[in-house]
Protein backbone atom coordinates (compact mmCIF):
# COMPACT_ATOMS: atom_id res chain seq x y z
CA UNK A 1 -17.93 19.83 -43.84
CA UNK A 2 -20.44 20.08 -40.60
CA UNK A 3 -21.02 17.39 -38.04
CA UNK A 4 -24.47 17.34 -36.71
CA UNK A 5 -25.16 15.23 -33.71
CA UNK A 6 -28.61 13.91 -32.03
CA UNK A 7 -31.30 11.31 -33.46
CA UNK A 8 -30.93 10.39 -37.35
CA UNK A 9 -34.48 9.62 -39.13
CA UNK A 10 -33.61 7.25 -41.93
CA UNK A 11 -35.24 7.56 -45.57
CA UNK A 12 -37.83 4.90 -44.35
CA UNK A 13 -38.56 6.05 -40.58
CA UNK A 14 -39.68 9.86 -42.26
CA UNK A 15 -41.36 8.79 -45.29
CA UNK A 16 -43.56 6.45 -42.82
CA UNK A 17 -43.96 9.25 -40.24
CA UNK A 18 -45.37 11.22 -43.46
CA UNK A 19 -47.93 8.54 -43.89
CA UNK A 20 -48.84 8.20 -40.93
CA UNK A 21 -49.99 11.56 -40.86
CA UNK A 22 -52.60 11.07 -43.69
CA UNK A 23 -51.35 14.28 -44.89
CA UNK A 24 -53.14 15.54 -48.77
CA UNK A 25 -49.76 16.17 -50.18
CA UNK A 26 -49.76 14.27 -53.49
CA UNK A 27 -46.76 14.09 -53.14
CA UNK A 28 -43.65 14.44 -50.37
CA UNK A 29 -40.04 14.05 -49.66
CA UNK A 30 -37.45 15.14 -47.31
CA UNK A 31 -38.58 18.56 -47.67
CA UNK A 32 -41.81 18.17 -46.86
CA UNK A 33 -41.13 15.71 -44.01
CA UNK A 34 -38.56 18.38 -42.55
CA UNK A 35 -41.02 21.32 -42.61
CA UNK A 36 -43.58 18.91 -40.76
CA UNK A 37 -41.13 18.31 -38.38
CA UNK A 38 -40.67 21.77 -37.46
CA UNK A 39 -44.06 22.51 -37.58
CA UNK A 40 -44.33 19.55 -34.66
CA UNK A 41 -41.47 20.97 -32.90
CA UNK A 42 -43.04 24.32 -32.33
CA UNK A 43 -46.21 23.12 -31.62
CA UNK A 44 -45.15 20.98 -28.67
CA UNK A 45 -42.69 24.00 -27.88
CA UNK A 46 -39.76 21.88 -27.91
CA UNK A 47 -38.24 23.75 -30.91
CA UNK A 48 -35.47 25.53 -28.27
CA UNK A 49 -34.29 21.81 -27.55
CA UNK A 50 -34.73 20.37 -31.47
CA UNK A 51 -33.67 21.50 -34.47
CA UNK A 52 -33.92 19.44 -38.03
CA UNK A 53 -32.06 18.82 -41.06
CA UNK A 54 -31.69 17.21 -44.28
CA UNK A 55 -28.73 14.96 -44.44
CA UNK A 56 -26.75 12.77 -46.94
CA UNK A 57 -27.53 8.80 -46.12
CA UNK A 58 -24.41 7.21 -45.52
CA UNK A 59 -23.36 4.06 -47.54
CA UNK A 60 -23.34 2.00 -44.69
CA UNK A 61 -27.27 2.08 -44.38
CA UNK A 62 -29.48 0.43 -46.59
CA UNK A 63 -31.89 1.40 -49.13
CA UNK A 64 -31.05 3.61 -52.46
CA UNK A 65 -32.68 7.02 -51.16
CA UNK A 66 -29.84 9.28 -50.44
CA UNK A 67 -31.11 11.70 -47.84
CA UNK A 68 -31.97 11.09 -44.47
CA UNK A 69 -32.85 13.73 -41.38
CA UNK A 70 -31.79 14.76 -38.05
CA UNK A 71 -32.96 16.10 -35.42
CA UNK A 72 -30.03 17.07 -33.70
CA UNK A 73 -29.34 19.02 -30.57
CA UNK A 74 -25.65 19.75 -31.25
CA UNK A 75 -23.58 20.75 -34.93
CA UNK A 76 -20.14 21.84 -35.89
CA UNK A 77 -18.72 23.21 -38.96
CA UNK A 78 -15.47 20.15 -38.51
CA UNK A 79 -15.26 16.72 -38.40
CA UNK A 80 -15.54 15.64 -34.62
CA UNK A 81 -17.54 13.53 -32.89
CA UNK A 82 -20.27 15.43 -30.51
CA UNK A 83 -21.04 13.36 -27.57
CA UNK A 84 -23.88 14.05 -25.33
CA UNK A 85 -24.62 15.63 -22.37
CA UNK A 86 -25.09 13.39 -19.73
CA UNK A 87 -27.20 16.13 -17.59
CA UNK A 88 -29.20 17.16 -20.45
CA UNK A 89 -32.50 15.78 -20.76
CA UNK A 90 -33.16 16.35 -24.23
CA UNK A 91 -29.68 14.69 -25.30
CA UNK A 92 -30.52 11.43 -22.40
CA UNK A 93 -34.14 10.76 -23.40
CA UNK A 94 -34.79 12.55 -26.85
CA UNK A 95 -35.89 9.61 -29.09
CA UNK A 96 -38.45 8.48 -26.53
CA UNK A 97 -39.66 12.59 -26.60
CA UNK A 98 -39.63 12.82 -29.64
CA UNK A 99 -42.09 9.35 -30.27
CA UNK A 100 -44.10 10.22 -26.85
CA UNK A 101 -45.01 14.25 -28.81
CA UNK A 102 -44.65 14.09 -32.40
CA UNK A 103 -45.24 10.21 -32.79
CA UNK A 104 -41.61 10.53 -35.23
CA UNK A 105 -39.75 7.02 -34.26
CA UNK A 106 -35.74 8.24 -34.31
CA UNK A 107 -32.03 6.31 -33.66
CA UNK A 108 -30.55 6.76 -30.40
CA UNK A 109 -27.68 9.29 -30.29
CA UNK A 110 -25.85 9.61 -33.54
CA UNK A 111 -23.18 11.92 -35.28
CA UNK A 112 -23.10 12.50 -38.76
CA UNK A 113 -20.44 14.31 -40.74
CA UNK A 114 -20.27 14.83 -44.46
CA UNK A 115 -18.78 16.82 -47.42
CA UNK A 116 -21.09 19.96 -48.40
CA UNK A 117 -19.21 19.91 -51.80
CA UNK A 118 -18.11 16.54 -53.00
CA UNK A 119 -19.03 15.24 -55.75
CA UNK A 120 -18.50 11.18 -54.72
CA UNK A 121 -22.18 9.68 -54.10
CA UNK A 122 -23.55 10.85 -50.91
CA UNK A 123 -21.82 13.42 -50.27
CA UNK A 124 -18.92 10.89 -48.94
CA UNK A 125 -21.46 10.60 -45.64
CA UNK A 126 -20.39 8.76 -42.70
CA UNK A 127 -21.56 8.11 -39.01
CA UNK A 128 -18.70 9.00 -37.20
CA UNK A 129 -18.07 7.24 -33.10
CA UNK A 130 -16.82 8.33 -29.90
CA UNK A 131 -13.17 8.31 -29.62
CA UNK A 132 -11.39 4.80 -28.39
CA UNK A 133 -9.87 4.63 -25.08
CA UNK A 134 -11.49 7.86 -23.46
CA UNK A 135 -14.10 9.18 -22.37
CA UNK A 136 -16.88 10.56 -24.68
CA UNK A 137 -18.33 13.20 -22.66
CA UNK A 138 -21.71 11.32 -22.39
CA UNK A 139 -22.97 8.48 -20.56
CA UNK A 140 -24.28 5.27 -22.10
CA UNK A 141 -27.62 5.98 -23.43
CA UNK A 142 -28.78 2.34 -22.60
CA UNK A 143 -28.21 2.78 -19.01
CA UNK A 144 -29.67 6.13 -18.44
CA UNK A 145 -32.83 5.01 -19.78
CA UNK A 146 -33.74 2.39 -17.89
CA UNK A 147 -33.97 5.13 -15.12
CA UNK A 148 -36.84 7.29 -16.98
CA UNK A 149 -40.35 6.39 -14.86
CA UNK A 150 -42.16 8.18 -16.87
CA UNK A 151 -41.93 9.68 -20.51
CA UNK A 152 -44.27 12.13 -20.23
CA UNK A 153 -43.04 13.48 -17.46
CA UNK A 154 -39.54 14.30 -19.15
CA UNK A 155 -41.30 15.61 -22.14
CA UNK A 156 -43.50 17.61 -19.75
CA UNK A 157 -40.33 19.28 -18.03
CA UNK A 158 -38.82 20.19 -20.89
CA UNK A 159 -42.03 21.88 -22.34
CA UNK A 160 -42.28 24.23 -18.93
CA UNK A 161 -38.74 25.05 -19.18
């Protein structure tokens, strides 16, 4: 029953990223997109920062396809909500890296938790939030970005690292 946490791709946002790439695949689904999203990753050598999965939709989004992605920076094998690190680049500014490199357009920072085995649609699949009345760990990703001059230049950090 893991919890992956970072930027959620829905069914729409990767099958349009696929497109966009005028790839020759007849044709392609979450597999495919997640393999081309790797390939990206490494590429740009951001794959240390990145990683990418498939993942159960949740009921609460729209659409009938039941498997979205994420690129998440953080997992764990129990049900918890990852916040993220406010001193971490990659965690503060990773949707607008991951549009400014691999052109991929992503949520901002999401956690996802759902049952490996069930056998309820979905995979029972839910976005899970930070905790009420405490602090989350993380700082308010709204806020932090209006500080980013430049996306290239995080993106351009994080490569040299």
């Amino acid at each position: 029953m893991p919890t992956y946490a970072g930027f959620y791709l829905s069914p729409q946002a990767w099958d349009d990223w696929v497109r966009s790439r005028n790839t020759l695949l007849p044709r392609w689904g979450p597999g495919n997109a997640e393999y081309m999203i790797k390939e990206e990753l490494r590429k740009h050598k951001i794959k240390k920062y990145f990683a990418v999965i498939q993942v159960p939709t949740p009921l609460s989004e729209p659409g009938e396809s039941s498997v979205g992605l994420m690129i998440y920076r953080q997992c764990s094998p129990r049900r918890v909500y990852l916040a993220p690190h406010a001193d971490a680049k990659a965690d503060v500014f990773g949707p607008q890296i991951l549009q400014s490199l691999i052109g991929v357009t992503t949520s901002n920072w999401r956690c996802i938790w759902f049952k490996n085995y069930s056998t309820k649609p979905r995979f029972e699949a839910r976005f899970l939030e930070p905790p009420s009345g405490g602090q989350d760990g993380g700082l308010p990703l709204q806020e932090t970005s209006k500080g980013l001059a430049n996306t290239n230049e995080v993106a351009g950090a994080l490569q040299a690292e």
